[in-house]
N, C-alpha and C. Protein backbone atom coordinates (compact mmCIF):
# COMPACT_ATOMS: atom_id res chain seq x y z
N UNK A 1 -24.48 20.27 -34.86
CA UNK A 1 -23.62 19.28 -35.43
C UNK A 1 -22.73 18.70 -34.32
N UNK A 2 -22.71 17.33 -34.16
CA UNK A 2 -21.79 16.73 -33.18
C UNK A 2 -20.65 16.51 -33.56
N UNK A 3 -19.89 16.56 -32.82
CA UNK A 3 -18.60 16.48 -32.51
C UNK A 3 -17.89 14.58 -33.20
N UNK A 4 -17.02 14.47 -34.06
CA UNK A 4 -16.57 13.01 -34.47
C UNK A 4 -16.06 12.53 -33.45
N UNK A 5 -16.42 11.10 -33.08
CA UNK A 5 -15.75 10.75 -31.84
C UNK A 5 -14.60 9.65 -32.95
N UNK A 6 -13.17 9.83 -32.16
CA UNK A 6 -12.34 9.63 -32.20
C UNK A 6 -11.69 8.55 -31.00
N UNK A 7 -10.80 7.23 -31.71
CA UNK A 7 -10.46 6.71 -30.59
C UNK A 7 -8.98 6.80 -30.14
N UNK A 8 -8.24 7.72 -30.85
CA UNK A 8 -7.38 8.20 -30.49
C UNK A 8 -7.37 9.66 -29.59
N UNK A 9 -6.66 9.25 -28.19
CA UNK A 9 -6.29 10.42 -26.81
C UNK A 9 -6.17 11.90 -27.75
N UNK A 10 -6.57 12.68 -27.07
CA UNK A 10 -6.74 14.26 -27.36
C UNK A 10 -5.37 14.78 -26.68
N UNK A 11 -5.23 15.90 -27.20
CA UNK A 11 -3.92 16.64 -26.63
C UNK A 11 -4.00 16.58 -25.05
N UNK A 12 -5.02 17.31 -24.81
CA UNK A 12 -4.84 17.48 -23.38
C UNK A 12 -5.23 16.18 -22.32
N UNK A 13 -5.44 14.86 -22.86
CA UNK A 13 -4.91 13.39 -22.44
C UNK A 13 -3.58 13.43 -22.33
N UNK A 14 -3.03 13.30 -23.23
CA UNK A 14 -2.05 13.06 -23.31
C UNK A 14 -1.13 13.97 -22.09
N UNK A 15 -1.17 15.03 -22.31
CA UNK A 15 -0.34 16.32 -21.45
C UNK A 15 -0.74 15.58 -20.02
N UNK A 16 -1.71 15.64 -19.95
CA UNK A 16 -2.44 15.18 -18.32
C UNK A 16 -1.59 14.00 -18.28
N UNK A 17 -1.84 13.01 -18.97
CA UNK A 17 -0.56 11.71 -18.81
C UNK A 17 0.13 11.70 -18.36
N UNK A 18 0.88 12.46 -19.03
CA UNK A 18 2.81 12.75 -19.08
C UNK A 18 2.57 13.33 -17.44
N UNK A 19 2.02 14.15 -17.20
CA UNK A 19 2.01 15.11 -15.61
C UNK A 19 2.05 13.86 -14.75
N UNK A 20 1.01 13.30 -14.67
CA UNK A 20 0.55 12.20 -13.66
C UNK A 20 1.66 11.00 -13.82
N UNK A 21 2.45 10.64 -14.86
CA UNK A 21 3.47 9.99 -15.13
C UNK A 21 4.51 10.33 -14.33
N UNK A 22 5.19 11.34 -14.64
CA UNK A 22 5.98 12.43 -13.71
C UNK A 22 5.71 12.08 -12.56
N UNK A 23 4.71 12.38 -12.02
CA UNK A 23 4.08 12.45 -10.62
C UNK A 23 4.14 11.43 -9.44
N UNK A 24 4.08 10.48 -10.61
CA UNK A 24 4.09 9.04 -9.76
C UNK A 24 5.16 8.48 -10.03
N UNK A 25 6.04 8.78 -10.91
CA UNK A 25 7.51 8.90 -10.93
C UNK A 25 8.57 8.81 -9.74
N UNK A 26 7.94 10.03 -9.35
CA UNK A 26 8.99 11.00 -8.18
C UNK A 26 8.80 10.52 -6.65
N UNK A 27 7.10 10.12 -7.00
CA UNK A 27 6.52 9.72 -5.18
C UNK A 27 7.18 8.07 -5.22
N UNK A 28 7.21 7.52 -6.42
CA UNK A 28 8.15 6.22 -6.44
C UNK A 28 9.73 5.66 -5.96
N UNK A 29 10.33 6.84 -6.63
CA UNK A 29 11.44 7.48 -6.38
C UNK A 29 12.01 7.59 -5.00
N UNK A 30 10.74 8.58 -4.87
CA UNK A 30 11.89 9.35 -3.32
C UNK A 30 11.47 7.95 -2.33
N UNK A 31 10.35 7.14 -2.81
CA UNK A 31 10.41 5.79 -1.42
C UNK A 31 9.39 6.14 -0.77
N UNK A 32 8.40 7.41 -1.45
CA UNK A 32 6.97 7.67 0.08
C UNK A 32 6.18 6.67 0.28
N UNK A 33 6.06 5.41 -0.83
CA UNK A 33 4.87 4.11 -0.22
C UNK A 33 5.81 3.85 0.90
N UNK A 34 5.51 3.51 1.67
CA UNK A 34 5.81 1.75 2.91
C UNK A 34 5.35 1.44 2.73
N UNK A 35 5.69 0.18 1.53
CA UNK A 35 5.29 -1.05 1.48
C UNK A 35 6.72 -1.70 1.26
N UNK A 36 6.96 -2.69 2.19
CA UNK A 36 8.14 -3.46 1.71
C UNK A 36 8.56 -3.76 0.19
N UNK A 37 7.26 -4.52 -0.32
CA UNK A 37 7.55 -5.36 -1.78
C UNK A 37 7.70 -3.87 -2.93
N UNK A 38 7.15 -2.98 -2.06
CA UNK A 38 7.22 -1.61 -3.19
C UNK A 38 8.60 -0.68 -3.07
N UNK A 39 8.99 -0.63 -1.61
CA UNK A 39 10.54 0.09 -1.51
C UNK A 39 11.49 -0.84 -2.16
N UNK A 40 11.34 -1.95 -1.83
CA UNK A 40 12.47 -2.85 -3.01
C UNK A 40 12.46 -3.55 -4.23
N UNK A 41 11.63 -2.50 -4.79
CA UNK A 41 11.21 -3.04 -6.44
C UNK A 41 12.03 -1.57 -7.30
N UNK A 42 12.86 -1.64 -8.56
CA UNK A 42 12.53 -0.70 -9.29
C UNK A 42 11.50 -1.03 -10.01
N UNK A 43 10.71 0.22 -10.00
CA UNK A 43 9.51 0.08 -10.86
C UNK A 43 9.61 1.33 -12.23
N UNK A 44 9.48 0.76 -13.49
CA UNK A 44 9.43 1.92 -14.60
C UNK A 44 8.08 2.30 -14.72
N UNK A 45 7.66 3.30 -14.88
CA UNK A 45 6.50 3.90 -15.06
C UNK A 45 6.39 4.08 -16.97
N UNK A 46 6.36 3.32 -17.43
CA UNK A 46 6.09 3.54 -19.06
C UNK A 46 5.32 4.22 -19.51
N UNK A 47 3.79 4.53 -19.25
CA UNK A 47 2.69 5.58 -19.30
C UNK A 47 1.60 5.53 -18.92
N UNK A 48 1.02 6.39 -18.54
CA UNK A 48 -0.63 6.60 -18.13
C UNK A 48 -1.31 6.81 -19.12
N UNK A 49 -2.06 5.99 -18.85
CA UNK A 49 -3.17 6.93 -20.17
C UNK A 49 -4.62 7.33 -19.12
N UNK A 50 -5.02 8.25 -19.64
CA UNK A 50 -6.22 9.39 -18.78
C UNK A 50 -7.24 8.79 -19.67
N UNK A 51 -8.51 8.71 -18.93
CA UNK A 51 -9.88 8.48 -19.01
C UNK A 51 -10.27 9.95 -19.59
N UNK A 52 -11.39 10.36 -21.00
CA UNK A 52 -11.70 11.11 -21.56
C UNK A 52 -12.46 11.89 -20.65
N UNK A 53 -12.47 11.98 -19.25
CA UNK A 53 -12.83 13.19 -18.38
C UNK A 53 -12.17 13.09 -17.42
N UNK A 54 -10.70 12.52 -18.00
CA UNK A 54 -9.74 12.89 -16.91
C UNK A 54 -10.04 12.71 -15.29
N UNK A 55 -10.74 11.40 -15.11
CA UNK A 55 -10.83 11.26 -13.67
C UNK A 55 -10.60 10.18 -13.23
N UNK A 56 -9.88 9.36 -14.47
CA UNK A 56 -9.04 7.94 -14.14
C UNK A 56 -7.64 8.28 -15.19
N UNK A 57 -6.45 7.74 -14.31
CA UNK A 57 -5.60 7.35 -14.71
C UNK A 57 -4.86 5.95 -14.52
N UNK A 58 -4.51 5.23 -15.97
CA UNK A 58 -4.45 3.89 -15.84
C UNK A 58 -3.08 4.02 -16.14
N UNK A 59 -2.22 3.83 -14.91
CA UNK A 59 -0.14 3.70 -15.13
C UNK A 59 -0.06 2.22 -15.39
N UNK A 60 0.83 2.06 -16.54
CA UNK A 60 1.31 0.91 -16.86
C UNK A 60 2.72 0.86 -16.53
N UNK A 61 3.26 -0.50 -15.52
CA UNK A 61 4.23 -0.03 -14.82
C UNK A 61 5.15 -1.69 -15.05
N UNK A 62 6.22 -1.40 -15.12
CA UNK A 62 7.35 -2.81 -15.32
C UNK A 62 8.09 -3.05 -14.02
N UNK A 63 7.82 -3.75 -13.08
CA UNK A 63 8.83 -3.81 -11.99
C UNK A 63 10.02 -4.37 -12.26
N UNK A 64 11.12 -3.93 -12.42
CA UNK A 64 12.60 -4.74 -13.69
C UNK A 64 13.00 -5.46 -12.11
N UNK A 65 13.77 -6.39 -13.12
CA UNK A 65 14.44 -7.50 -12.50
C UNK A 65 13.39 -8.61 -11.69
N UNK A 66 12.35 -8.61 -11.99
CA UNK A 66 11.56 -9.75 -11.58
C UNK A 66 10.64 -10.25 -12.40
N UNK A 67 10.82 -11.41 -12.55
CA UNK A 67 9.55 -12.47 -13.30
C UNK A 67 8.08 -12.48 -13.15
N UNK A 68 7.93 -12.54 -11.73
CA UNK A 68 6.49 -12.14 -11.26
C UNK A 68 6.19 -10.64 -11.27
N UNK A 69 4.74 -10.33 -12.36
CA UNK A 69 4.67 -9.02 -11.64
C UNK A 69 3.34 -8.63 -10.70
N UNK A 70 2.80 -9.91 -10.75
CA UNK A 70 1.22 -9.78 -10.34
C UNK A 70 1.18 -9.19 -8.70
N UNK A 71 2.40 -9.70 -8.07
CA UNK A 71 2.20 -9.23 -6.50
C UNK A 71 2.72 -7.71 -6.22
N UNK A 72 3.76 -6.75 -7.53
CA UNK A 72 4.28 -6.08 -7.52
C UNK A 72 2.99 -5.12 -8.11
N UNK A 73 1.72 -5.23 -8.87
CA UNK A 73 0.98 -4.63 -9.42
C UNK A 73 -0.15 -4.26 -7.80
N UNK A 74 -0.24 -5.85 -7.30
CA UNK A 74 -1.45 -5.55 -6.55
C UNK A 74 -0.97 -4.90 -5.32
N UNK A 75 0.26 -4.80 -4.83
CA UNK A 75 0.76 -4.15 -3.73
C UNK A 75 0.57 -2.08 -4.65
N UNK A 76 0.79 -2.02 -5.37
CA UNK A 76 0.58 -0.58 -5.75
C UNK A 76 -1.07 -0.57 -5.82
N UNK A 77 -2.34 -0.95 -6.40
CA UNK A 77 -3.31 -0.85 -6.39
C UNK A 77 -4.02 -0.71 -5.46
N UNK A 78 -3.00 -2.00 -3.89
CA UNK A 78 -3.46 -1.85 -2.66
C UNK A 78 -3.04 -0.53 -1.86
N UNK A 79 -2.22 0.57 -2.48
CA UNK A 79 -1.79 1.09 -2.03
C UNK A 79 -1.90 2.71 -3.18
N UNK A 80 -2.78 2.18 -4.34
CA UNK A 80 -3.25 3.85 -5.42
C UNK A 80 -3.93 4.83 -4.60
N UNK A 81 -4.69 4.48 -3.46
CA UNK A 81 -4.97 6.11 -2.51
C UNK A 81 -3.89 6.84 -1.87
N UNK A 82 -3.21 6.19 -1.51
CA UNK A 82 -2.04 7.14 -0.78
C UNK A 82 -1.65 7.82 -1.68
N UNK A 83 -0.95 6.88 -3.12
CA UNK A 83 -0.32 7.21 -4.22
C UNK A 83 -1.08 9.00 -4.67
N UNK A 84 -2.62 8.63 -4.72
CA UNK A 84 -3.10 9.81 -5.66
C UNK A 84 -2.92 10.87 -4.32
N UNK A 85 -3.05 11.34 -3.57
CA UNK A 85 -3.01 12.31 -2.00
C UNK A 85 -1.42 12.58 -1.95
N UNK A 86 -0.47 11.90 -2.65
CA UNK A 86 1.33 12.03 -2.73
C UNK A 86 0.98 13.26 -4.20
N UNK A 87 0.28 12.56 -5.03
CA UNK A 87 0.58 13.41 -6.14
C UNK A 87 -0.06 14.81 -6.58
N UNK A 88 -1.22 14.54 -5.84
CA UNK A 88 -2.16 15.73 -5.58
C UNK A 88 -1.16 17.04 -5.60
N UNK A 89 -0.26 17.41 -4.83
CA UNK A 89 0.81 18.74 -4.76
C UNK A 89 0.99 18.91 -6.03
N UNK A 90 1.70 18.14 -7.17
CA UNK A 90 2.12 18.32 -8.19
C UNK A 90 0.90 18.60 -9.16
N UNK A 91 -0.34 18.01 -8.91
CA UNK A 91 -1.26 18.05 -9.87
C UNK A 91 -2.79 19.38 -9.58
N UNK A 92 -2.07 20.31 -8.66
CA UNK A 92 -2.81 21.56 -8.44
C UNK A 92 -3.91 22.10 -9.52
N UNK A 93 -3.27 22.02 -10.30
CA UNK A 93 -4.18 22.30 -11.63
C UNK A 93 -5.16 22.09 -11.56
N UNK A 94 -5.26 20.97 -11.48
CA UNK A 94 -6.66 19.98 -12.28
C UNK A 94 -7.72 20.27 -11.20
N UNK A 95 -9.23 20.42 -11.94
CA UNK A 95 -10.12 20.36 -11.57
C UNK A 95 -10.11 19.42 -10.21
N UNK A 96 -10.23 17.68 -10.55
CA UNK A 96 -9.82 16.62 -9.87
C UNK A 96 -9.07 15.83 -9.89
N UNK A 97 -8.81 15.39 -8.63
CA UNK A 97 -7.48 14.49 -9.04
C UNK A 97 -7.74 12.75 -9.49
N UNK A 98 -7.74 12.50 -10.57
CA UNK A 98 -7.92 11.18 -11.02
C UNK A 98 -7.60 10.09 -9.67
N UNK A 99 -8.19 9.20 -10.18
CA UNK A 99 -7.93 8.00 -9.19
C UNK A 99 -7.34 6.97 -9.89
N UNK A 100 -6.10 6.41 -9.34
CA UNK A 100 -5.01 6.00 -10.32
C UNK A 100 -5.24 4.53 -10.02
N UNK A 101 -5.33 3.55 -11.22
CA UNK A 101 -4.91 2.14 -11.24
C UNK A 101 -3.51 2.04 -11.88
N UNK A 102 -3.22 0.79 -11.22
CA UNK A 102 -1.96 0.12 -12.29
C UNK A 102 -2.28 -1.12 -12.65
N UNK A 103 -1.50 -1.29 -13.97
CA UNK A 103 -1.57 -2.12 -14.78
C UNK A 103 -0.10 -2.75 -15.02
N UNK A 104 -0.03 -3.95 -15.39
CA UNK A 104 1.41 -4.70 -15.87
C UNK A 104 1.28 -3.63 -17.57
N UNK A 105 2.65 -3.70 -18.19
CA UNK A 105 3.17 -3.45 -18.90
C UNK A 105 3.34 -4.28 -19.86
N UNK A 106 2.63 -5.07 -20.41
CA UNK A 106 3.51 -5.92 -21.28
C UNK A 106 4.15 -6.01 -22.81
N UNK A 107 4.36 -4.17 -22.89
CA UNK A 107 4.83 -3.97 -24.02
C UNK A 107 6.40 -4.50 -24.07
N UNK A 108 6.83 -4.67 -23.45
CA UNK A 108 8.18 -4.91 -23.92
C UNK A 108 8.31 -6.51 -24.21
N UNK A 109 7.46 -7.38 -23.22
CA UNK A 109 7.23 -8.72 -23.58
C UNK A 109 6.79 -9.18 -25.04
N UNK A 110 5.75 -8.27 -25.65
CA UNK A 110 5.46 -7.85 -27.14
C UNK A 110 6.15 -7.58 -28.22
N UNK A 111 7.37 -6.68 -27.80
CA UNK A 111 8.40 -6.22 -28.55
C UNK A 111 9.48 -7.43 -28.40
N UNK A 112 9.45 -8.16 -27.89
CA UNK A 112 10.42 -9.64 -27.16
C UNK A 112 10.16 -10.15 -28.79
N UNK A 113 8.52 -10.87 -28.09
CA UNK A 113 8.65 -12.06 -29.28
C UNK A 113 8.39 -11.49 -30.98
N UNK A 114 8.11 -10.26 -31.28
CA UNK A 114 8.10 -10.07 -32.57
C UNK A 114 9.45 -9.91 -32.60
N UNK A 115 10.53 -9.54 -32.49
CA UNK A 115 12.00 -9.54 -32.58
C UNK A 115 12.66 -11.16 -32.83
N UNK A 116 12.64 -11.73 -32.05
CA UNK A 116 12.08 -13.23 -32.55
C UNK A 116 11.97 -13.85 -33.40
N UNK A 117 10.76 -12.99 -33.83
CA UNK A 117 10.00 -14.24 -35.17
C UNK A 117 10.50 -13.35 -36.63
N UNK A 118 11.24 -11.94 -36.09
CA UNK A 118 11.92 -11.56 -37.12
C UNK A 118 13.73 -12.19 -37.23
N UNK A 119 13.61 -12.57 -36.06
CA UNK A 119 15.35 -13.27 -36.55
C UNK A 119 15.37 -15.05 -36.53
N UNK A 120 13.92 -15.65 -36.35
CA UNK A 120 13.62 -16.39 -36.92
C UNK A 120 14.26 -17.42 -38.12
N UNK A 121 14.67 -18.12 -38.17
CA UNK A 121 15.33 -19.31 -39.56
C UNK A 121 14.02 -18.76 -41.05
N UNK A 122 13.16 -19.17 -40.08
CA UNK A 122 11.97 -18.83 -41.30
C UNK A 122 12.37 -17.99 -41.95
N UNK A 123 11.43 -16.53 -41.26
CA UNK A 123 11.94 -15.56 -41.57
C UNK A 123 13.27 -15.00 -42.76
N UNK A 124 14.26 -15.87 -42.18
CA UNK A 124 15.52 -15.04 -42.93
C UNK A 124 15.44 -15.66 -43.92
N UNK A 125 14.87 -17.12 -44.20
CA UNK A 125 14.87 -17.79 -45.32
C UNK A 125 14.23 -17.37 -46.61
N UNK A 126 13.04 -16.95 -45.88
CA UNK A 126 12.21 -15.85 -46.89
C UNK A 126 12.78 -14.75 -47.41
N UNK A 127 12.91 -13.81 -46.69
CA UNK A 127 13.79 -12.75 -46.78
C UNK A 127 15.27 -12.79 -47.99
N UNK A 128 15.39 -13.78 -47.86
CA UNK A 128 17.00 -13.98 -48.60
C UNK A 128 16.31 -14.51 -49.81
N UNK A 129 15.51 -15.22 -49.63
CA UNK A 129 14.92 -16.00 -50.70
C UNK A 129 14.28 -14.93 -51.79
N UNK A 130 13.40 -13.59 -50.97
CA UNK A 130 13.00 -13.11 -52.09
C UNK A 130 14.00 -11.90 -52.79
N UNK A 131 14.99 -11.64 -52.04
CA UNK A 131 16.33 -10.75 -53.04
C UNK A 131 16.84 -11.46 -54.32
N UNK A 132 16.83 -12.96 -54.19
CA UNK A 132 16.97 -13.79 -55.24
C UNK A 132 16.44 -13.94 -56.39
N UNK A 133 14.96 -13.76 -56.03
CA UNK A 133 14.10 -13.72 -57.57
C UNK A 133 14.25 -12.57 -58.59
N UNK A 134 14.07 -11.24 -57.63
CA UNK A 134 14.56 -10.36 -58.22
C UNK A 134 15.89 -9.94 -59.12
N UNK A 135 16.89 -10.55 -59.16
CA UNK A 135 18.53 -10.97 -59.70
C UNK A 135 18.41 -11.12 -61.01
C-alpha cells in the first residue's frame, strides 16, 4: 500500500526550514558575504521552505527599506555557495547540505493590498449596509 501524497511540508521540512532559516540568519548578520550591495542591505529572512529530500532550500527574503529587490535577490544567488559552506557548521546533522536559492518575498506586498480592499469605501459600504437589513 502506498503512501498518500500530500501537498502540504512534513514535520521534518519544516524543522529543517526553521534550522537553515536560523542559519542564514546569523551568516547574514554577523556580515560573512562581501558583497557591498549585501553588507548594506537589512535583509529579513521570512522562511525557507525544503525540497521533499531536503536537498534544496528555497529562502524567501525582504531586503527592508528598498523598492528594488531584484539586484538585492541576485547579488545573494550570486553569492548561495559561499552562503551554503557558512552554514554547513550549524547544519552538521544533515545527511547533505541543501543548496540554497533565494527568492523575493512578496508576502507582505499581498498582505498590503488585501488590507486595502478591506478598508476600501466599497467594502465598508457593504459591510454597514448589511448590519442594516438585519435591524
Amino acid at each position: 500500500m502506498s503512501k498518500p501524497t500530500s501537498s502540504a511540508p512534513s514535520q521534518r521540512m519544516l524543522r529543517v526550514g526553521e534550522q537553515v532559516r536560523a542559519a542564514i540568519t546569523q551568516v547574514l548578520q554577523r556580515g560573512e558575504v562581501r558583497d557591498d550591495l549585501i553588507e548594506k542591505t537589512v535583509i529579513s529572512v521570512s522562511e525557507v521552505r525544503m525540497s521533499t529530500d531536503l536537498k534544496v532550500a528555497t529562502a524567501y527574503v525582504t531586503p527592508l527599506g528598498l523598492p528594488d529587490h531584484a539586484a538585492i535577490i541576485e547579488a545573494l544567488n550570486r553569492n548561495a555557495k559561499y552562503i551554503r559552506g557558512r552554514i554547513g557548521g550549524q547544519l552538521r546533522q544533515m545527511k547533505y547540505m541543501p543548496e540554497v536559492r533565494f527568492r523575493d518575498d512578496t508576502s507582505f506586498d499581498n498582505y498590503k493590498k488585501i488590507d486595502e480592499l478591506l478598508r476600501s469605501p466599497e467594502v465598508q459600504r457593504d459591510l454597514d449596509g448589511g448590519n442594516e437589513d438585519k435591524e
